[in-house]
N, C-alpha and C. Protein backbone atom coordinates (compact mmCIF):
# COMPACT_ATOMS: atom_id res chain seq x y z
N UNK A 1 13.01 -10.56 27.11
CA UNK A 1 12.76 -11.23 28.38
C UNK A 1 14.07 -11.75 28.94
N UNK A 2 13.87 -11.59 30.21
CA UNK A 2 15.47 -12.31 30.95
C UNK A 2 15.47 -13.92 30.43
N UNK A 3 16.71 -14.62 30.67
CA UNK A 3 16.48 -15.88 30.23
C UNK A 3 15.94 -17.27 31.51
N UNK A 4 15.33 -16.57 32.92
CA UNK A 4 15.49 -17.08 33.90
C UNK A 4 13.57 -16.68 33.55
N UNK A 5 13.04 -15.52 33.09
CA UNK A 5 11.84 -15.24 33.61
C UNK A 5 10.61 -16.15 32.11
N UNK A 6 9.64 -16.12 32.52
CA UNK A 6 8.71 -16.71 32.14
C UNK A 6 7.69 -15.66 30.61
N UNK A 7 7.71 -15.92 29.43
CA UNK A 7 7.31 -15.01 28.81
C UNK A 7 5.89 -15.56 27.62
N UNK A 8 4.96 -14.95 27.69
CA UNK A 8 3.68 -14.97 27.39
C UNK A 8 3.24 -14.63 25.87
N UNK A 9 2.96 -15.25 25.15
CA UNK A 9 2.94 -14.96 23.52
C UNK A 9 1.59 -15.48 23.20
N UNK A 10 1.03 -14.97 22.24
CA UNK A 10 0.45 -15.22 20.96
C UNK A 10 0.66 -15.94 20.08
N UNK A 11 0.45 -16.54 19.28
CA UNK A 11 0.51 -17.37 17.94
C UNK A 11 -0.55 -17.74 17.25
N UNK A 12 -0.65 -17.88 16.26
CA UNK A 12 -1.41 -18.19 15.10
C UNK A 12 -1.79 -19.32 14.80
N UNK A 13 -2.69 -20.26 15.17
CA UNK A 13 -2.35 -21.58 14.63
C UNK A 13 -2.84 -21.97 13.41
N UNK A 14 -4.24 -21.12 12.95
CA UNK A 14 -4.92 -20.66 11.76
C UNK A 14 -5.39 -19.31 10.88
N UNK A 15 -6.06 -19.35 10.05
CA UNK A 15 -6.18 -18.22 10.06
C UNK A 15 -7.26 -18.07 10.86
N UNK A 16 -7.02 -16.70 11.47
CA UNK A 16 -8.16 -15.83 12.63
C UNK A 16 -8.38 -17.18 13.72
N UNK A 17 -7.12 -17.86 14.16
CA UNK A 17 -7.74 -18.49 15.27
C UNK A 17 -5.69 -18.97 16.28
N UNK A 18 -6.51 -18.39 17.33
CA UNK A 18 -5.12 -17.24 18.02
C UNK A 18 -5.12 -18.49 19.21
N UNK A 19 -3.77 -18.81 19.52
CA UNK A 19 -3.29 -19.39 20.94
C UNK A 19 -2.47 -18.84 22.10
N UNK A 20 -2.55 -18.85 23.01
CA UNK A 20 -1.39 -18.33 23.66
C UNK A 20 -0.84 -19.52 24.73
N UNK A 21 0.29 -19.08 24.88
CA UNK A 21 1.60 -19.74 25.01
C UNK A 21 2.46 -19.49 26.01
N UNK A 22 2.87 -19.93 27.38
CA UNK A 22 3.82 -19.33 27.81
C UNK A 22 5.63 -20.09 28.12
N UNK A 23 6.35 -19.66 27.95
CA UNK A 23 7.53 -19.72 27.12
C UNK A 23 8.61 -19.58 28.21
N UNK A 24 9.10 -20.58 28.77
CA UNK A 24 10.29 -20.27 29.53
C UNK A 24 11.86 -20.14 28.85
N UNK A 25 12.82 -19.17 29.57
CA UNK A 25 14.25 -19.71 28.53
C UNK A 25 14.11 -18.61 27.18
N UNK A 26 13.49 -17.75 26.94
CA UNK A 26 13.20 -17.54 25.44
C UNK A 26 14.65 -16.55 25.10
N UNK A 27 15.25 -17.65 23.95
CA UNK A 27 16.47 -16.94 23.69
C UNK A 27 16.51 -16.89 22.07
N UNK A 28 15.83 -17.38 21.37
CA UNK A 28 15.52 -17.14 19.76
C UNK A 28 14.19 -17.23 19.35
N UNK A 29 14.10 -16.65 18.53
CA UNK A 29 12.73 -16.44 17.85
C UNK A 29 13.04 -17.18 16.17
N UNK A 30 11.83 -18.00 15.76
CA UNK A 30 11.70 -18.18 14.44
C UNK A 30 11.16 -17.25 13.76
N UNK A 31 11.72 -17.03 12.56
CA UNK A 31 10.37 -15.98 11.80
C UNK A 31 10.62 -16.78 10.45
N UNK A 32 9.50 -16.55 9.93
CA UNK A 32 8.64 -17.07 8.44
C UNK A 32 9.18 -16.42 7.25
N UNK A 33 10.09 -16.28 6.50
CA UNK A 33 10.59 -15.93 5.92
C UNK A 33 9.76 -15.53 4.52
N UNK A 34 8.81 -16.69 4.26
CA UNK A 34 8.22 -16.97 3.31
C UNK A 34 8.07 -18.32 2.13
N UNK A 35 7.65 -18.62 1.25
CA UNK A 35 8.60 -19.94 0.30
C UNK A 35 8.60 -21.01 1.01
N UNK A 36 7.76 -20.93 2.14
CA UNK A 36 7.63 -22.65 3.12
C UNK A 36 9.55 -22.68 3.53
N UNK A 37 9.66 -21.26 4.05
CA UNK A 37 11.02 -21.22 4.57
C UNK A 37 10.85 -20.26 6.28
N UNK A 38 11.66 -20.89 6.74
CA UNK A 38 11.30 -20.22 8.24
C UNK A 38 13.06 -20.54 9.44
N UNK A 39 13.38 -19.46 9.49
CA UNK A 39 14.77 -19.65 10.24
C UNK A 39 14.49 -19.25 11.48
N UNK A 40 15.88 -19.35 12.28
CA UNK A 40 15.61 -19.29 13.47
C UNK A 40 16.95 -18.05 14.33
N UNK A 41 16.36 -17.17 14.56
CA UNK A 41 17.20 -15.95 14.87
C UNK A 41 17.41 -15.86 16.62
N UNK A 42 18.83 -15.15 16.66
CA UNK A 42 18.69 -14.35 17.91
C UNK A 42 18.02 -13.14 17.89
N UNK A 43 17.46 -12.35 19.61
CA UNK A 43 16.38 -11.41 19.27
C UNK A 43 17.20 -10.11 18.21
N UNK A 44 18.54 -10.17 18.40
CA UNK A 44 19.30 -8.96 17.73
C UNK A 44 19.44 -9.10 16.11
N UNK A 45 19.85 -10.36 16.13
CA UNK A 45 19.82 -10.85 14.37
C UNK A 45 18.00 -10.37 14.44
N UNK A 46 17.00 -10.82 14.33
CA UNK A 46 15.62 -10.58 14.41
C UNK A 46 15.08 -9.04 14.26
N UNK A 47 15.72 -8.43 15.38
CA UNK A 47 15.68 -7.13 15.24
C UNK A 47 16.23 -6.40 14.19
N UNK A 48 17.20 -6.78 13.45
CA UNK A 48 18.07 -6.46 12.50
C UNK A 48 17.56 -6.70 11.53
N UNK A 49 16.89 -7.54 11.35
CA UNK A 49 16.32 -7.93 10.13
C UNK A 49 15.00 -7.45 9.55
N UNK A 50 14.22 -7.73 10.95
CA UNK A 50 12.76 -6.75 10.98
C UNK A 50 13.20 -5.25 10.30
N UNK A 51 14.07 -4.61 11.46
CA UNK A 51 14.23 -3.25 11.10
C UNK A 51 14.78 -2.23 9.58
N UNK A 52 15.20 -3.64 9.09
CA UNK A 52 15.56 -3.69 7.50
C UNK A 52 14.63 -3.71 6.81
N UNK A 53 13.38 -4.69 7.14
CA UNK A 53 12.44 -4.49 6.29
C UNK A 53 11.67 -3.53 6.30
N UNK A 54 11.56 -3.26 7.25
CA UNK A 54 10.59 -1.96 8.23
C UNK A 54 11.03 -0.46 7.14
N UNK A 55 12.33 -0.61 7.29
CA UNK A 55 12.74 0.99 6.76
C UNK A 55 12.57 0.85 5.43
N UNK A 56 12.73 -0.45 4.24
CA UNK A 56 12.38 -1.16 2.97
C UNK A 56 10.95 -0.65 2.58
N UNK A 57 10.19 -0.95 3.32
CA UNK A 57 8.73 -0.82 3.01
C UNK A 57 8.54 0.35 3.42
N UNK A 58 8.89 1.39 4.23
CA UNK A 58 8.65 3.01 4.32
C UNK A 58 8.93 3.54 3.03
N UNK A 59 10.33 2.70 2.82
CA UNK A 59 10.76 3.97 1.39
C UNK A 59 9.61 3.51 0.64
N UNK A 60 9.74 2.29 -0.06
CA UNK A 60 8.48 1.85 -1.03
C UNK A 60 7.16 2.66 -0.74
N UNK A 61 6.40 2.78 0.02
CA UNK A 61 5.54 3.74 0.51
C UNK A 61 5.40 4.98 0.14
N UNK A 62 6.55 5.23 0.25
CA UNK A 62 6.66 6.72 -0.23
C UNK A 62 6.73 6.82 -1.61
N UNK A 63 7.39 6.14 -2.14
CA UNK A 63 7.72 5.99 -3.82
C UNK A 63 6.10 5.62 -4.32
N UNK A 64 5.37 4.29 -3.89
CA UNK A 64 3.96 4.89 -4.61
C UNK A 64 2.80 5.87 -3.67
N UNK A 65 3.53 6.41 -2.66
CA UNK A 65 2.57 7.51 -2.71
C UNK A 65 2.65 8.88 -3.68
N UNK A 66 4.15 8.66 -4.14
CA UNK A 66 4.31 9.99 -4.97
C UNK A 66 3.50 9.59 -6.37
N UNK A 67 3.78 8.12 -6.48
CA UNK A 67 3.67 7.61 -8.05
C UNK A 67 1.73 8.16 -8.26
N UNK A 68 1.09 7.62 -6.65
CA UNK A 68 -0.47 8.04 -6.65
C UNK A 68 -0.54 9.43 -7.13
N UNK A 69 0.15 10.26 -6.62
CA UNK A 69 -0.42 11.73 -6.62
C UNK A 69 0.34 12.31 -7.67
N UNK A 70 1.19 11.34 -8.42
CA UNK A 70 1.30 11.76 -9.66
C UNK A 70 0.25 11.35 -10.82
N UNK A 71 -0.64 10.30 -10.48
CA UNK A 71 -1.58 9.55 -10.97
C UNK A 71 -2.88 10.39 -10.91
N UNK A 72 -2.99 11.16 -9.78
CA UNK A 72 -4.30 11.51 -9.72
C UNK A 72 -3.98 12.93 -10.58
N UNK A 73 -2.87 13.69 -10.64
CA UNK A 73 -2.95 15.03 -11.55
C UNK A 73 -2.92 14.14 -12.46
N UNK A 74 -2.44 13.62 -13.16
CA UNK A 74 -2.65 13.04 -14.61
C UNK A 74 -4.45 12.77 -15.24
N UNK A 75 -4.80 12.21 -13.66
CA UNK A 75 -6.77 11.81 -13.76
C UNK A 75 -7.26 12.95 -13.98
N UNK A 76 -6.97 14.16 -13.26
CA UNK A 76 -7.34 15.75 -13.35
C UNK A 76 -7.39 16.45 -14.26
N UNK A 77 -5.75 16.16 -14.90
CA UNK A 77 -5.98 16.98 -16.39
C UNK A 77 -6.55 16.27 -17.50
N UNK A 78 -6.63 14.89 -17.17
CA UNK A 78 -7.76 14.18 -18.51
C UNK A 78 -9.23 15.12 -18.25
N UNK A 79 -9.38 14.61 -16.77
CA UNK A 79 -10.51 15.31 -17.10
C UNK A 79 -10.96 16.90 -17.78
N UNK A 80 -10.15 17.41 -16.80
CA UNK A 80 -10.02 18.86 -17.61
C UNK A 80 -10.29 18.69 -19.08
N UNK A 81 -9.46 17.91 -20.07
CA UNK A 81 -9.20 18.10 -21.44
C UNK A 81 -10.46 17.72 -21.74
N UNK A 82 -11.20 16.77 -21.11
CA UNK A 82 -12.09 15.84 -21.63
C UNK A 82 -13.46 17.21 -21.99
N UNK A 83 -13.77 17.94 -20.64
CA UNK A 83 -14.65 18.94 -20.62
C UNK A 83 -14.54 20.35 -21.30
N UNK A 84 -12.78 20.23 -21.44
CA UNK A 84 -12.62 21.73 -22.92
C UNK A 84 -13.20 20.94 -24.36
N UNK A 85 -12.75 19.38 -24.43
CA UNK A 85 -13.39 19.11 -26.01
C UNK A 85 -15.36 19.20 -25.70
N UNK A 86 -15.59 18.82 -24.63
CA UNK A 86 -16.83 18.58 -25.15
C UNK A 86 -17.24 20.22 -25.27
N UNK A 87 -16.93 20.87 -24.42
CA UNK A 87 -17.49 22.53 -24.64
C UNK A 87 -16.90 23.12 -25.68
N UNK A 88 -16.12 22.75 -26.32
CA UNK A 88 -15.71 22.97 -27.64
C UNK A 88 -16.51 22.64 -29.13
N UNK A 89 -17.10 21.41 -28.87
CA UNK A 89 -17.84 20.62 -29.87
C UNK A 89 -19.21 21.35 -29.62
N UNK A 90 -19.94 21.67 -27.75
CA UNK A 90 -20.89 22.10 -27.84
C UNK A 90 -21.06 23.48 -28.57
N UNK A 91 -19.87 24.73 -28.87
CA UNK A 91 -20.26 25.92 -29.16
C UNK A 91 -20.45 26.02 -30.70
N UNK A 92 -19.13 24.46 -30.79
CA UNK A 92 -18.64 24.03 -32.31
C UNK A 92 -20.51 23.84 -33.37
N UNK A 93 -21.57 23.32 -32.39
CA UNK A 93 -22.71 22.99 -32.45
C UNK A 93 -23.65 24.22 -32.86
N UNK A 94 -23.67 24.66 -31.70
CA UNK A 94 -24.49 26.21 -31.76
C UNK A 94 -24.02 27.32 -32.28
N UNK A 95 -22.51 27.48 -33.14
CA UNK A 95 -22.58 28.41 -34.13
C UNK A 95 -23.06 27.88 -35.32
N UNK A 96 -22.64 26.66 -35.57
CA UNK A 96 -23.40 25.69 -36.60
C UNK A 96 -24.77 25.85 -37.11
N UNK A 97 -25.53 26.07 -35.92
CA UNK A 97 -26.90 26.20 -35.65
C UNK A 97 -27.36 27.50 -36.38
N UNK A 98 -26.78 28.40 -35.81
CA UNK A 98 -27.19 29.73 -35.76
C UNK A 98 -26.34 30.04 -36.99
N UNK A 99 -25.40 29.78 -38.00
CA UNK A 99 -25.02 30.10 -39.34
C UNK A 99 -25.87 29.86 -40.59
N UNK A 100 -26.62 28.59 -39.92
CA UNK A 100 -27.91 28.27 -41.14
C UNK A 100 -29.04 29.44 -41.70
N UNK A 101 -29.01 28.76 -42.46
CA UNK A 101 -29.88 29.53 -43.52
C UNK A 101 -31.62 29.65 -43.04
N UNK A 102 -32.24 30.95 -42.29
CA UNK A 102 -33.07 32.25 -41.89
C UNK A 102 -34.11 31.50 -42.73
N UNK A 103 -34.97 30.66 -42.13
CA UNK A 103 -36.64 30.78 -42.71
C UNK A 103 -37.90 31.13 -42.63
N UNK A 104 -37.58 32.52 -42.85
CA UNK A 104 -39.00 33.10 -41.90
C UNK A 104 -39.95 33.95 -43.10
């Protein structure tokens, strides 16, 4: 926003309960850092900082989306193994069956 024009915001004052605000002059922004810590930026420092985290949390993203879909072949071939032992044990069963000793 210019520093002469009038600018219109949002804020939070609770959770799920929203105010708005309008803001003459707006030449820094606070942001919440976290830790009951909260500084007070120009919009470029702000931008700089956002955009740091922004690209931070893409990579992370990506790293457990690979870690997921390395997770789910791992779920796949359990299962797999799980259904060669049991069809293994079942044939392991019915030659068992059929080796016994003829009473007729």
């Amino acid at each position: 926003a210019e520093k002469d024009e009038e600018y219109t915001t949002n804020f939070e004052l609770a959770p799920n309960i929203l105010a708005t605000a309008k803001l003459a002059k707006v030449e820094k922004v606070c942001l919440w850092l976290g830790a009951n810590v909260m500084m007070e930026f120009t919009f470029e420092e702000a931008e700089a900082l956002l955009g740091g985290n922004l690209e931070t949390a893409t990579t992370n993203l990506g790293k457990v989306n690979e870690q997921l879909d390395y997770l789910r072949d791992q779920v796949t071939t359990t299962e797999v193994n799980i259904a060669r032992v049991y069809n293994h044990e079942v044939r392991a069963r019915r030659a068992a069956g059929n080796a016994g000793p003829k009473t007729s």
